[in-house]
PDB file of N, CA and C in Angstrom:
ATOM      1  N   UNK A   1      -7.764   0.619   6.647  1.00  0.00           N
ATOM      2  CA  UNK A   1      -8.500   1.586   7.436  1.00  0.00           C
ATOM      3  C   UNK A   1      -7.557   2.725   7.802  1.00  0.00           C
ATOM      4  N   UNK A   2      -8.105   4.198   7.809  1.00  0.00           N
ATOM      5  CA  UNK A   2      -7.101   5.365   7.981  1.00  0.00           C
ATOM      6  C   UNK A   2      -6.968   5.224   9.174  1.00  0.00           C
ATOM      7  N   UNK A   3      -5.774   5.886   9.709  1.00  0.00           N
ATOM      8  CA  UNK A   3      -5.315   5.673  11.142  1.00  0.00           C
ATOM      9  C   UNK A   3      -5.713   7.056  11.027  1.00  0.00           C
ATOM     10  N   UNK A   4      -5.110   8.308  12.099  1.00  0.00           N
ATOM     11  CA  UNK A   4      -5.058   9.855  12.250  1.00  0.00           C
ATOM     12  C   UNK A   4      -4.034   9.751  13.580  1.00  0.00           C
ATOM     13  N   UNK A   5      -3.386  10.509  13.339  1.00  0.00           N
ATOM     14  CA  UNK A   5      -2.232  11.093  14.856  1.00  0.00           C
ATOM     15  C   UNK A   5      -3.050  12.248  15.294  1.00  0.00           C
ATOM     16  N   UNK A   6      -2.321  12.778  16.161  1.00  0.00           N
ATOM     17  CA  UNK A   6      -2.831  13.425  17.463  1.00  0.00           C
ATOM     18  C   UNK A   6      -3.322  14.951  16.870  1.00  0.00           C
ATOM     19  N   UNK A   7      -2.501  15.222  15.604  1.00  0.00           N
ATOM     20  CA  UNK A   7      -2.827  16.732  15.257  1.00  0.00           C
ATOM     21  C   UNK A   7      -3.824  16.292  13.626  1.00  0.00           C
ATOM     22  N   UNK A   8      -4.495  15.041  13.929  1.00  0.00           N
ATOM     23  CA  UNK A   8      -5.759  15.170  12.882  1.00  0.00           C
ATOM     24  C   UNK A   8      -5.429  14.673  11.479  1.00  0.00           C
ATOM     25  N   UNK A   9      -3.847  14.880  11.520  1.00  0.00           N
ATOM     26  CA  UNK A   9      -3.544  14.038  10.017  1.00  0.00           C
ATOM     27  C   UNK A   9      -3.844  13.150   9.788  1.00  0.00           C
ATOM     28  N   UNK A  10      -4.050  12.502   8.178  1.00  0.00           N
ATOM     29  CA  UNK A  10      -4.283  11.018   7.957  1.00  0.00           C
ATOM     30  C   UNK A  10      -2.842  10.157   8.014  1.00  0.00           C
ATOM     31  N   UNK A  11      -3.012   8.808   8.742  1.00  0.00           N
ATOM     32  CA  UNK A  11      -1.440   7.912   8.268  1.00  0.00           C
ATOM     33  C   UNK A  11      -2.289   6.619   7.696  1.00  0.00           C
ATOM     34  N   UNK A  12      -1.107   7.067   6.337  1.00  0.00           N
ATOM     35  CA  UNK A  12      -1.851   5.659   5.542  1.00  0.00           C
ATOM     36  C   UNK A  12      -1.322   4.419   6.670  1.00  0.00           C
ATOM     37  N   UNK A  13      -2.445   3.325   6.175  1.00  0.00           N
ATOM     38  CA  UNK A  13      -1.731   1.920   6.589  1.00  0.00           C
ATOM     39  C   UNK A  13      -1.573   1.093   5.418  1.00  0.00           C
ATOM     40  N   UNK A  14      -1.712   1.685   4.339  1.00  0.00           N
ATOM     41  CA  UNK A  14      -1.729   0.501   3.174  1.00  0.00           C
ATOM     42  C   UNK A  14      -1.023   1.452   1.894  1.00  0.00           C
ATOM     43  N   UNK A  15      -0.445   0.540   1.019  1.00  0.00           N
ATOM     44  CA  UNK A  15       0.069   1.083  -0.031  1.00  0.00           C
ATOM     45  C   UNK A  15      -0.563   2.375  -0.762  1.00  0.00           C
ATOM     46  N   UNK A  16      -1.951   1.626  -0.820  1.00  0.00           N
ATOM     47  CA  UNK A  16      -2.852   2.205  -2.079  1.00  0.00           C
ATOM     48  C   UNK A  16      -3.178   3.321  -0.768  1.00  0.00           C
ATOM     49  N   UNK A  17      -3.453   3.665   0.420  1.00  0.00           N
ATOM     50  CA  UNK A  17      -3.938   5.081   1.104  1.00  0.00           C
ATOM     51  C   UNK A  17      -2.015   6.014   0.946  1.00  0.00           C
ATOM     52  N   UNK A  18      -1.099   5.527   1.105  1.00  0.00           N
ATOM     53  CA  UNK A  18      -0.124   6.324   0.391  1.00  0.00           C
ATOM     54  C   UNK A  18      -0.063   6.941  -0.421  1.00  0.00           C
ATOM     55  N   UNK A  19      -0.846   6.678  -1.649  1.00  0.00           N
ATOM     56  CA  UNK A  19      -0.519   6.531  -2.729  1.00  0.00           C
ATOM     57  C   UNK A  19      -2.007   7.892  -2.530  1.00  0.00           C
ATOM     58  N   UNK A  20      -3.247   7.754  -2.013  1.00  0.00           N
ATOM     59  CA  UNK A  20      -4.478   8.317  -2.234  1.00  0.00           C
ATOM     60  C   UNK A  20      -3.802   9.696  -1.575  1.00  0.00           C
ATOM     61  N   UNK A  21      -2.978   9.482  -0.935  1.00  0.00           N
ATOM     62  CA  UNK A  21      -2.603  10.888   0.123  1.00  0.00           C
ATOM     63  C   UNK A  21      -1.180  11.200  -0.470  1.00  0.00           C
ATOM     64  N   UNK A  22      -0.939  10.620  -1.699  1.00  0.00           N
ATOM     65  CA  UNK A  22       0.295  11.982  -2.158  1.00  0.00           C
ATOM     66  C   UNK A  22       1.641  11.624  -1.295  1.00  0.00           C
ATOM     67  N   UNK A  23       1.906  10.388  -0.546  1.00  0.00           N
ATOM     68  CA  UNK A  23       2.826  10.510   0.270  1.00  0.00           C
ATOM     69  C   UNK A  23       3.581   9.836  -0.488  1.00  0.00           C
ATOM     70  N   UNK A  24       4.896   9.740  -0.217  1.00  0.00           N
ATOM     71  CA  UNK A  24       6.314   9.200  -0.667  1.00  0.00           C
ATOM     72  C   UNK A  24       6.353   8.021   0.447  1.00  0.00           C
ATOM     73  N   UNK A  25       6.678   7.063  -0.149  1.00  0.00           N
ATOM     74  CA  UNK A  25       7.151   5.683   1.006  1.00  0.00           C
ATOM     75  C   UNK A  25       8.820   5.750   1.117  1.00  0.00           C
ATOM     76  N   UNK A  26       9.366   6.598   2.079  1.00  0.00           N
ATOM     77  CA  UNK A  26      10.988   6.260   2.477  1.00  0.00           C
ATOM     78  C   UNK A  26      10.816   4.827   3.038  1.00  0.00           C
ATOM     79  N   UNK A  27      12.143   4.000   2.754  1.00  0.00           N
ATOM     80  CA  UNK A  27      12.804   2.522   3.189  1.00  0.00           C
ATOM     81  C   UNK A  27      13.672   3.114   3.593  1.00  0.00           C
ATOM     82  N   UNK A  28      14.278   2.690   4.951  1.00  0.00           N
ATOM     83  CA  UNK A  28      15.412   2.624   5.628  1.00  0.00           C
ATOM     84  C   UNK A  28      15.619   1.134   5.563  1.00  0.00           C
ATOM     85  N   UNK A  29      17.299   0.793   5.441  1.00  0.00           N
ATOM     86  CA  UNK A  29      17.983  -0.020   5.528  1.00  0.00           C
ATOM     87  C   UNK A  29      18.364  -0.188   7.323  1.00  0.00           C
ATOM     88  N   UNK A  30      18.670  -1.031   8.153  1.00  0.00           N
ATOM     89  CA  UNK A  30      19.274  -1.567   9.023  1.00  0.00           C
ATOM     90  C   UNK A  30      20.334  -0.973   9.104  1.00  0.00           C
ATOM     91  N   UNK A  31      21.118  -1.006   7.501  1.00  0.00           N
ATOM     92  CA  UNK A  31      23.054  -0.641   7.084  1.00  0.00           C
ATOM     93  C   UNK A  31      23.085   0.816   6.654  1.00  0.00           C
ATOM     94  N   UNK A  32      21.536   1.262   7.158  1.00  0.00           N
ATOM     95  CA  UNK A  32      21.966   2.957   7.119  1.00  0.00           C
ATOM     96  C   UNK A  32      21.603   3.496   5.257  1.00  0.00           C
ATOM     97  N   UNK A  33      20.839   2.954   4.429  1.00  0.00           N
ATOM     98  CA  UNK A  33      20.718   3.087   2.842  1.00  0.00           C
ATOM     99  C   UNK A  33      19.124   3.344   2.985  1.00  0.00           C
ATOM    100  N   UNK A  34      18.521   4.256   2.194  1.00  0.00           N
ATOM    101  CA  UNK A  34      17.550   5.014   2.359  1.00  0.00           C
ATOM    102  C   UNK A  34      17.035   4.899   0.672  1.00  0.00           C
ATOM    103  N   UNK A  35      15.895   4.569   0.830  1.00  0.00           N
ATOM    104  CA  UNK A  35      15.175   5.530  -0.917  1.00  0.00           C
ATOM    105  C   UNK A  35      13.816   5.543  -0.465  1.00  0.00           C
ATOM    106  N   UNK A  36      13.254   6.372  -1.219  1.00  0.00           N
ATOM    107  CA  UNK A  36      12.308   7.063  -1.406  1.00  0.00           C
ATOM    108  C   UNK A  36      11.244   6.779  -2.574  1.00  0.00           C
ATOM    109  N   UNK A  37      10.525   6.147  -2.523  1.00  0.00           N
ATOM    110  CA  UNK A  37       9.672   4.757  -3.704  1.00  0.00           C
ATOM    111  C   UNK A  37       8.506   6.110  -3.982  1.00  0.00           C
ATOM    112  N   UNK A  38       7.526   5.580  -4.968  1.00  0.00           N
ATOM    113  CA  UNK A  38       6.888   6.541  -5.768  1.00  0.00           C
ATOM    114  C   UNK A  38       5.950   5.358  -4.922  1.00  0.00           C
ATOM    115  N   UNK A  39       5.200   6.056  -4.695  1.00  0.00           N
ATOM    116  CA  UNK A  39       3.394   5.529  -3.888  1.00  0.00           C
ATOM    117  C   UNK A  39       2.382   4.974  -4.849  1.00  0.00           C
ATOM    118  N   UNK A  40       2.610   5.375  -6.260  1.00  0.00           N
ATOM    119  CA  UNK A  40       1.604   4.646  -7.112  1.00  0.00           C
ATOM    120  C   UNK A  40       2.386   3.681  -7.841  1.00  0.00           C
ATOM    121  N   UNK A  41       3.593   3.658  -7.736  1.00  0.00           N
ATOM    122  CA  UNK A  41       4.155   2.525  -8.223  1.00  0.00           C
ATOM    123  C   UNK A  41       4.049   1.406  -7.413  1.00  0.00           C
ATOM    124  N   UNK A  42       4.453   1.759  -6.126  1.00  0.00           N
ATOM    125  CA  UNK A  42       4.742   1.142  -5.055  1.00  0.00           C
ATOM    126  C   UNK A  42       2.827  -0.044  -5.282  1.00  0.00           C
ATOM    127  N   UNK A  43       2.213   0.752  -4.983  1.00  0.00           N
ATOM    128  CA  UNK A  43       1.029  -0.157  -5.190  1.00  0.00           C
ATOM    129  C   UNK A  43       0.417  -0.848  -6.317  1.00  0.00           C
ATOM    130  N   UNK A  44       0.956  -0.300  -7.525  1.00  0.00           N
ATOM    131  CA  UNK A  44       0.113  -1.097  -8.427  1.00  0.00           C
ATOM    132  C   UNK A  44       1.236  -2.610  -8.495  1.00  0.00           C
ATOM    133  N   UNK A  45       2.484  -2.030  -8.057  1.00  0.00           N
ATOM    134  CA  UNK A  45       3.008  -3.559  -8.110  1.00  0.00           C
ATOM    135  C   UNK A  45       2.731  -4.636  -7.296  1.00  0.00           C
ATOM    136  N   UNK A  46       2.044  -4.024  -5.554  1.00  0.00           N
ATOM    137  CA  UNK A  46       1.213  -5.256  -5.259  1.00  0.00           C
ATOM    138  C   UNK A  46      -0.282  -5.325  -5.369  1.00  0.00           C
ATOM    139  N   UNK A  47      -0.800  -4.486  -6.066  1.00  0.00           N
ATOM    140  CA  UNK A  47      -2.420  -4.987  -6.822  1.00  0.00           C
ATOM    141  C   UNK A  47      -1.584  -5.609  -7.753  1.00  0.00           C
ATOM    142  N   UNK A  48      -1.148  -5.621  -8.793  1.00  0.00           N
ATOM    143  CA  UNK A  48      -1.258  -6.242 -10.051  1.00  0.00           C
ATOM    144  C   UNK A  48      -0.670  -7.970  -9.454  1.00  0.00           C
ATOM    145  N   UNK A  49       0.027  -7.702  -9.037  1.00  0.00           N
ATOM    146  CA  UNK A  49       0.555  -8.983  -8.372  1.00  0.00           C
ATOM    147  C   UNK A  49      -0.589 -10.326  -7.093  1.00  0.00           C
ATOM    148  N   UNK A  50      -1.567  -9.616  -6.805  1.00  0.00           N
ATOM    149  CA  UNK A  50      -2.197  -9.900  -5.633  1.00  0.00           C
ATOM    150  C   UNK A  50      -1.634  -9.851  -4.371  1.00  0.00           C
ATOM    151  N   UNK A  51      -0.639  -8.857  -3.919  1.00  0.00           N
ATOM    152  CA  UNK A  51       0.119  -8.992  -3.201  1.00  0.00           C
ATOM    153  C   UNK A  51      -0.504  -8.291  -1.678  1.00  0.00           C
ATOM    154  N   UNK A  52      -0.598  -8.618  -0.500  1.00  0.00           N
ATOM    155  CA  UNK A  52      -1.505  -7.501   0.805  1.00  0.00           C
ATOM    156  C   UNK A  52      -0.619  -6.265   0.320  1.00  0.00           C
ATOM    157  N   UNK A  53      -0.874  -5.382   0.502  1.00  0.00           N
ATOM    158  CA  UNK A  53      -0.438  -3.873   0.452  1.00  0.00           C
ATOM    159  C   UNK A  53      -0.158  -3.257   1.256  1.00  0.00           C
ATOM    160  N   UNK A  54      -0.645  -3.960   2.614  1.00  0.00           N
ATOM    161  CA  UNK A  54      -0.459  -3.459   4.153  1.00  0.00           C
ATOM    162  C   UNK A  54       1.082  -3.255   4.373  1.00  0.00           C
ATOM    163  N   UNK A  55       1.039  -1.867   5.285  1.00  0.00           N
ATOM    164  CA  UNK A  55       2.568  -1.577   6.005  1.00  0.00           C
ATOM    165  C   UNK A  55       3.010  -2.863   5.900  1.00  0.00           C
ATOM    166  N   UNK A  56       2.892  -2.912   7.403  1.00  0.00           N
ATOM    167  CA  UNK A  56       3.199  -4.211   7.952  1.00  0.00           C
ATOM    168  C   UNK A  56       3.916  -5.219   7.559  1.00  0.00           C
ATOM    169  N   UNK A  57       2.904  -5.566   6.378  1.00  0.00           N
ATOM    170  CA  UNK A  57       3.233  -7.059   5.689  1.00  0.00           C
ATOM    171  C   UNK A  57       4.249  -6.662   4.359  1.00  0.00           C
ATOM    172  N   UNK A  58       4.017  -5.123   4.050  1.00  0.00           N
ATOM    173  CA  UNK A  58       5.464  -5.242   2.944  1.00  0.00           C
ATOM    174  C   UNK A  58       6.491  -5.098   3.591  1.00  0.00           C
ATOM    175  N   UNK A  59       6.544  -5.286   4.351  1.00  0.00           N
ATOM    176  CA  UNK A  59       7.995  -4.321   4.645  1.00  0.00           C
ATOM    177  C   UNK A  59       9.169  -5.544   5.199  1.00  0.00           C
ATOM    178  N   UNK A  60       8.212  -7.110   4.778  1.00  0.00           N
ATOM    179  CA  UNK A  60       9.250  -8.291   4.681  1.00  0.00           C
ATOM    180  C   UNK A  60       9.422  -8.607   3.081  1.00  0.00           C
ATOM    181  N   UNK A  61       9.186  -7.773   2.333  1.00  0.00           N
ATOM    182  CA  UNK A  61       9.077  -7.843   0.910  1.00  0.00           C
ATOM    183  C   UNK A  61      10.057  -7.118   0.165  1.00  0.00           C
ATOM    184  N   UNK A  62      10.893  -5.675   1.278  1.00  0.00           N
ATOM    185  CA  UNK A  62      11.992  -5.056   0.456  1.00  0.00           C
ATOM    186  C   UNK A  62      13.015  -5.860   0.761  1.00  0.00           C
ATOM    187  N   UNK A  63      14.116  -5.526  -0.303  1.00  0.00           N
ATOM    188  CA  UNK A  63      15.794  -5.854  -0.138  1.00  0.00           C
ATOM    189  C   UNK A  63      16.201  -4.938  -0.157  1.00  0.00           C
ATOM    190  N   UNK A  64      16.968  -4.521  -0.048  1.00  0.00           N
ATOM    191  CA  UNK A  64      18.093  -3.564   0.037  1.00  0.00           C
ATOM    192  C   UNK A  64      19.484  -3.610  -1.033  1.00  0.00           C
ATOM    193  N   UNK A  65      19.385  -2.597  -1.591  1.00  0.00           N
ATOM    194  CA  UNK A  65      19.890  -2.912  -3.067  1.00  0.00           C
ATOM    195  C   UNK A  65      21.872  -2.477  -2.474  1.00  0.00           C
ATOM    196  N   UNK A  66      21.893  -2.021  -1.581  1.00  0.00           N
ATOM    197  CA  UNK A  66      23.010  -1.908  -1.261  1.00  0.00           C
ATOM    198  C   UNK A  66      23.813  -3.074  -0.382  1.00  0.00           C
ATOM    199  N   UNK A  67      23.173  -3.697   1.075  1.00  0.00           N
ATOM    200  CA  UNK A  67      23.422  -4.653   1.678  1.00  0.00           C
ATOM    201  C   UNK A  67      23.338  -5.870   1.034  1.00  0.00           C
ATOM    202  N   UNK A  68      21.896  -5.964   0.082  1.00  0.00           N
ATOM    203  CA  UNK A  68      20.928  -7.301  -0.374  1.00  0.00           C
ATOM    204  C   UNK A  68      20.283  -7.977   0.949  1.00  0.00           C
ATOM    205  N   UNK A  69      20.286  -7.724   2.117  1.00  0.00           N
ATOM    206  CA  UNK A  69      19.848  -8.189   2.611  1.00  0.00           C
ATOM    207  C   UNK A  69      17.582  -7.665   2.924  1.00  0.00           C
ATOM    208  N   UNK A  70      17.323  -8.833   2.714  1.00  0.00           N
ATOM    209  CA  UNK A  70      15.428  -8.505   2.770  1.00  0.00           C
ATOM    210  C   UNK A  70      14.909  -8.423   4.285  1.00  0.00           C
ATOM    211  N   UNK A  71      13.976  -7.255   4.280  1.00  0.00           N
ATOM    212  CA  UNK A  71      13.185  -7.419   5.805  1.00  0.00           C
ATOM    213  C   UNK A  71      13.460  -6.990   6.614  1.00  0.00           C
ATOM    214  N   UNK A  72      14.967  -6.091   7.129  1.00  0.00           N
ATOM    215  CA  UNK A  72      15.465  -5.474   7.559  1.00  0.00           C
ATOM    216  C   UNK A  72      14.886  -3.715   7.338  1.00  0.00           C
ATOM    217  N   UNK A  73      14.042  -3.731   7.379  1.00  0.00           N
ATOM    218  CA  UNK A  73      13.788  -1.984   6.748  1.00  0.00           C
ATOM    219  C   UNK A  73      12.472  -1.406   7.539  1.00  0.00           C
ATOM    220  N   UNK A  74      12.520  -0.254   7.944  1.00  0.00           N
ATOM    221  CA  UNK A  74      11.543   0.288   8.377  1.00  0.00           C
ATOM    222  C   UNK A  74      11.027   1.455   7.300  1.00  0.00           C
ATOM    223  N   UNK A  75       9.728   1.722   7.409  1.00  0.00           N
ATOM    224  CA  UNK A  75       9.450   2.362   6.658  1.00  0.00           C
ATOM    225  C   UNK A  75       8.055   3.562   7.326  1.00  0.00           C
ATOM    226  N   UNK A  76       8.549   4.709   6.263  1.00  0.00           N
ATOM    227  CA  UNK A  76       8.257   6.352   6.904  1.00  0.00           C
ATOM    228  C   UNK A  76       6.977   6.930   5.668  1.00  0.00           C
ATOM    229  N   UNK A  77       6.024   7.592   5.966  1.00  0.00           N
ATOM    230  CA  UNK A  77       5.733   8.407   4.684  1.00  0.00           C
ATOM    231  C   UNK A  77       5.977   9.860   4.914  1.00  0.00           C
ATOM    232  N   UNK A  78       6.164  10.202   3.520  1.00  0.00           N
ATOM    233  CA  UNK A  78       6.584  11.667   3.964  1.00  0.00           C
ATOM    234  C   UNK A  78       6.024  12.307   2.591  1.00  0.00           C
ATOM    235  N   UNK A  79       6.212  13.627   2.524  1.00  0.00           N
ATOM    236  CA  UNK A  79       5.518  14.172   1.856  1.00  0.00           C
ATOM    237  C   UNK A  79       6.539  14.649   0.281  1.00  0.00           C
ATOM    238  N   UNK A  80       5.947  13.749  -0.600  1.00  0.00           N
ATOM    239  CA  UNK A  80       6.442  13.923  -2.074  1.00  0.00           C
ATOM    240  C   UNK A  80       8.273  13.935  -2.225  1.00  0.00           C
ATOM    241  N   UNK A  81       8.639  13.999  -3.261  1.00  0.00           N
ATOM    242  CA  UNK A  81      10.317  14.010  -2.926  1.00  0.00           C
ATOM    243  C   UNK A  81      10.292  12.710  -3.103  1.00  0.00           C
ATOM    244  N   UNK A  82       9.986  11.576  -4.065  1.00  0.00           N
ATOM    245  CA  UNK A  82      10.271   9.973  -3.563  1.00  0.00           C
ATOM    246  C   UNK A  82      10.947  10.068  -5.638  1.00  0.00           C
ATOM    247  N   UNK A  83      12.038   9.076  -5.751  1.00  0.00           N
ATOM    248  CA  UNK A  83      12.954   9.459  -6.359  1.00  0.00           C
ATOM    249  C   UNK A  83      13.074   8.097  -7.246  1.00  0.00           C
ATOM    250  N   UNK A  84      12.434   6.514  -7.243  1.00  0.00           N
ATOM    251  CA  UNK A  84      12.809   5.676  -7.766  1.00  0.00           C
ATOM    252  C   UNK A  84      11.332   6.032  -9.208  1.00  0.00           C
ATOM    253  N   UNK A  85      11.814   5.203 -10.213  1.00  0.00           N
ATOM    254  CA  UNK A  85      10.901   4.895 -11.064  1.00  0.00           C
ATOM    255  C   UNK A  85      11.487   3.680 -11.927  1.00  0.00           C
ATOM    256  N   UNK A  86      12.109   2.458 -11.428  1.00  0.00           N
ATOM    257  CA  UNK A  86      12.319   1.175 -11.570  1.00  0.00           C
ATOM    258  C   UNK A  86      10.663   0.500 -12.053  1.00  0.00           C
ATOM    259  N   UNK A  87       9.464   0.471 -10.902  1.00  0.00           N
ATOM    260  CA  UNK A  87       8.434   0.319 -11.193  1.00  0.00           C
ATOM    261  C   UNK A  87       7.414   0.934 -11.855  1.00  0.00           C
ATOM    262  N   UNK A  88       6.829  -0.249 -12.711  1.00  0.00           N
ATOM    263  CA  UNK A  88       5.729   0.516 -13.908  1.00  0.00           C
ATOM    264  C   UNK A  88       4.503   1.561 -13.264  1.00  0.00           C
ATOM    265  N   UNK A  89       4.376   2.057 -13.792  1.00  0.00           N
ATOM    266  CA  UNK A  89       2.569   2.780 -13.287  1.00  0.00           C
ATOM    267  C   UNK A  89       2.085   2.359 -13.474  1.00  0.00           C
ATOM    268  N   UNK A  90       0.134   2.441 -12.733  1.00  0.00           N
ATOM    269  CA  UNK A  90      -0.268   1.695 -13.244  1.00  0.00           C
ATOM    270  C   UNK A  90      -1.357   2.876 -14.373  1.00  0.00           C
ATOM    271  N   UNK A  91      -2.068   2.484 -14.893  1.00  0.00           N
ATOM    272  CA  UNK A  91      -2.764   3.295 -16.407  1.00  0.00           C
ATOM    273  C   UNK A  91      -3.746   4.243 -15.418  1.00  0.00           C
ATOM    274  N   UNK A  92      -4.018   5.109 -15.853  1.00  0.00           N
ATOM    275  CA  UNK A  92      -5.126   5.995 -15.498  1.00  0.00           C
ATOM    276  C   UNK A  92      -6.515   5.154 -15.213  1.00  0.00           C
ATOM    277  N   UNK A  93      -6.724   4.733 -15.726  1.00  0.00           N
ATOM    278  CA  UNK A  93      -8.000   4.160 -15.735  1.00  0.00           C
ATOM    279  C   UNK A  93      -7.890   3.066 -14.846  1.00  0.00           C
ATOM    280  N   UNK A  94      -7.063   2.370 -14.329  1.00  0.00           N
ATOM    281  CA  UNK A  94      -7.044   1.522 -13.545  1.00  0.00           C
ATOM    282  C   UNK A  94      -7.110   1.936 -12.186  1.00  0.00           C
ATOM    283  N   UNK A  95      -6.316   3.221 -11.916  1.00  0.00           N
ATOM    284  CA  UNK A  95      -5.935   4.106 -10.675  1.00  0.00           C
ATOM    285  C   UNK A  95      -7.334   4.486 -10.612  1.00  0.00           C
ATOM    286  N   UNK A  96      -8.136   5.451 -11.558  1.00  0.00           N
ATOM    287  CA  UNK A  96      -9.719   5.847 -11.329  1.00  0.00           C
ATOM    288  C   UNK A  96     -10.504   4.849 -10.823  1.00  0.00           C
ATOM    289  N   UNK A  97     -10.145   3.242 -11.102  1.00  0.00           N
ATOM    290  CA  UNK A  97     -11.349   2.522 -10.608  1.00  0.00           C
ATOM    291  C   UNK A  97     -10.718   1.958  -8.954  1.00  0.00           C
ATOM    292  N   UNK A  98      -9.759   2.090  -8.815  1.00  0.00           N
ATOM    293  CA  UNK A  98      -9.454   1.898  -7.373  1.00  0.00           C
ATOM    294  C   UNK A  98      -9.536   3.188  -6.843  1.00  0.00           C
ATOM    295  N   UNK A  99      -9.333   4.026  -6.655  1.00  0.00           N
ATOM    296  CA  UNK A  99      -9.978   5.693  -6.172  1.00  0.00           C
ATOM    297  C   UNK A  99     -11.515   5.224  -6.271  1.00  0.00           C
ATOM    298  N   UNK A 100     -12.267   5.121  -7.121  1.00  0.00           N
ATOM    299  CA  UNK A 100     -13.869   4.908  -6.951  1.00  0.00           C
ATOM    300  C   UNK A 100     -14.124   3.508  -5.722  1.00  0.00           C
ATOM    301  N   UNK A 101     -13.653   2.812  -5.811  1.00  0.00           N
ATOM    302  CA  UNK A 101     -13.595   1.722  -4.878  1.00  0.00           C
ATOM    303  C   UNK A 101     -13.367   2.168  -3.168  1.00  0.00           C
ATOM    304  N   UNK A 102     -12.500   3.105  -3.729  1.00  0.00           N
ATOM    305  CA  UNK A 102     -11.716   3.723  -2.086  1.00  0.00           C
ATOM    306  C   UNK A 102     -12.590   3.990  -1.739  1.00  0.00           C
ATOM    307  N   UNK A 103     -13.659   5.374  -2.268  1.00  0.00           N
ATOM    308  CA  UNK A 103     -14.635   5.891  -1.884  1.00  0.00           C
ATOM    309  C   UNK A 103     -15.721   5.315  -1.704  1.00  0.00           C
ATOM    310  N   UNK A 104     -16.401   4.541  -1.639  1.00  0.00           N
ATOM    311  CA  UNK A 104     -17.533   3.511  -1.539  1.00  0.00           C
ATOM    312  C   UNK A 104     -17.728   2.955  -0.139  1.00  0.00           C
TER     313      UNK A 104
END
């Protein structure tokens, strides 16, 4: 469900509304290490997986490729600028039928 802050913007709460709104998912580390994940990657790896997609619940799901330590991370959206492509995309046609779903 979309949240909105005080000046009317949308804040995703879930992977896939990141991803619908163009935003970049920054990870902060605990140890101070930062990246910047691609929003449609970020989600098709927990659709394809069955994984919740919710803030919340990923954010005991990163490691930290510098510390290694998992679960330690807060996480920001911000607008485009996100820099990993480790994770697959998912196909056009798969993204169109979750966008049609969104909207419903």
């Amino acid at each position: 469900m979309v949240k909105w802050d005080a000046d009317g913007g949308r804040i995703a709460t879930t992977m896939f509304e990141a991803a619908a709104f163009r935003r970049g998912v920054r990870i902060r580390c605990d140890c101070g290490h930062t990246a910047v994940l691609n929003p449609y990657r970020l989600w098709w790896h927990f659709h394809s997986k069955h994984l919740d997609d919710e803030i919340e619940a990923t954010m005991r799901c990163f490691r930290c490729t510098k510390c290694r330590r998992r679960g330690r991370v807060s996480i920001d959206m911000i607008d485009g600028g996100w820099t990993e492509t480790a994770l697959p995309m998912p196909s056009e046609s798969e993204w169109k039928r979750a966008v049609a779903r969104f909207r419903c």
